[in-house]
Protein backbone atom coordinates (compact mmCIF):
# COMPACT_ATOMS: atom_id res chain seq x y z
CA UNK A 1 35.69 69.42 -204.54
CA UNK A 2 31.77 69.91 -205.15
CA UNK A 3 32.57 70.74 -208.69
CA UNK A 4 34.57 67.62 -209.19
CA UNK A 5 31.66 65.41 -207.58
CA UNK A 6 29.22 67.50 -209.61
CA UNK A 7 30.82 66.88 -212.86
CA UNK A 8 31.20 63.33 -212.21
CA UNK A 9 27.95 62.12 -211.16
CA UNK A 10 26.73 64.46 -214.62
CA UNK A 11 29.08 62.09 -216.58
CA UNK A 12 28.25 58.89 -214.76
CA UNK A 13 24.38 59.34 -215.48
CA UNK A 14 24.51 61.01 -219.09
CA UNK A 15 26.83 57.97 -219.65
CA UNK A 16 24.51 54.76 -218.49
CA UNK A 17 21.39 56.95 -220.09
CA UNK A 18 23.48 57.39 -223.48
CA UNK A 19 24.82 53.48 -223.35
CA UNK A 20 21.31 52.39 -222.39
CA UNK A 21 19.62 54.84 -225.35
CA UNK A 22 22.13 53.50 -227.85
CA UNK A 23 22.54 49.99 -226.80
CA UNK A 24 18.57 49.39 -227.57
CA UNK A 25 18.34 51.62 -230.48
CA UNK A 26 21.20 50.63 -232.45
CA UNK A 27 24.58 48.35 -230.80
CA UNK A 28 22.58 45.41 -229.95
CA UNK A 29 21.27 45.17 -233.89
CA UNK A 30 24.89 45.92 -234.95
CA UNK A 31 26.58 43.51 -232.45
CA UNK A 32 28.79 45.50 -230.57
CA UNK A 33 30.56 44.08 -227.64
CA UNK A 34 29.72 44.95 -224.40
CA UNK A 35 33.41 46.39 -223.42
CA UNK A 36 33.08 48.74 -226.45
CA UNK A 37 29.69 49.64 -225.28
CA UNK A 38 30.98 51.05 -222.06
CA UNK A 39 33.69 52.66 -223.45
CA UNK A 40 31.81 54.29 -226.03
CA UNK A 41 29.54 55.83 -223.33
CA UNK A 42 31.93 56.66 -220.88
CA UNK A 43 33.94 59.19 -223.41
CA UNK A 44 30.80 60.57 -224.97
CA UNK A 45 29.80 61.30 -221.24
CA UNK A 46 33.14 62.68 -220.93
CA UNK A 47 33.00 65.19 -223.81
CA UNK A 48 28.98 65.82 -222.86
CA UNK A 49 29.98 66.97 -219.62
CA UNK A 50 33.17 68.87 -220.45
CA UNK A 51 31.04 71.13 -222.89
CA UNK A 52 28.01 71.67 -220.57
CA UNK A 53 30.42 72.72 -218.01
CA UNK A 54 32.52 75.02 -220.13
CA UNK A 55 29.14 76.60 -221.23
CA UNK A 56 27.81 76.93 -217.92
CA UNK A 57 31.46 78.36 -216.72
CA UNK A 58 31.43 80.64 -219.74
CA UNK A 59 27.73 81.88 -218.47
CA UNK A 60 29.01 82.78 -215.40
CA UNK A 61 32.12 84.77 -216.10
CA UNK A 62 29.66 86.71 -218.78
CA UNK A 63 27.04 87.23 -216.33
CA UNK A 64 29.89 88.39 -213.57
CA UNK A 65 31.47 91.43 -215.76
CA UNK A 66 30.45 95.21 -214.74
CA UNK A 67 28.22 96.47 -217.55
C-alpha cells in the first residue's frame, strides 16, 4: 500500500508542477481550456511516474542479482 501512496502523491505533484510550468509558458498564450489543462497534466504525470517507477524497479532487481 506504501507503494501505491508513493506513486500517487509522485503523480499528483509532477502533475500540478507540469500544468503550472506549461500553463504559464505556453496554454494560456494558446488558449487552452482549463478542463484540457488538467487532463493534459494528469496523464503526463501518469506516464512520468509509471517510467520513474519502472526505472527505479528495474534498479532494484539489477542491484538484487548474485554477481
Amino acid at each position: 500500500m506504501q507503494d501505491v501512496m508513493k506513486f500517487v502523491k509522485g503523480w499528483l505533484l509532477f502533475s500540478l508542477l507540469w500544468g503550472l510550468f506549461m500553463w504559464f509558458c505556453f496554454w494560456q498564450k494558446e488558449g487552452v481550456e482549463t478542463g484540457m489543462v488538467v487532463i493534459k497534466s494528469l496523464y503526463a504525470g501518469v506516464i512520468y511516474q509509471a517510467l520513474t517507477t519502472m526505472v527505479a524497479r528495474f534498479k532494484a532487481r539489477r542491484q538484487a542479482k548474485p554477481l
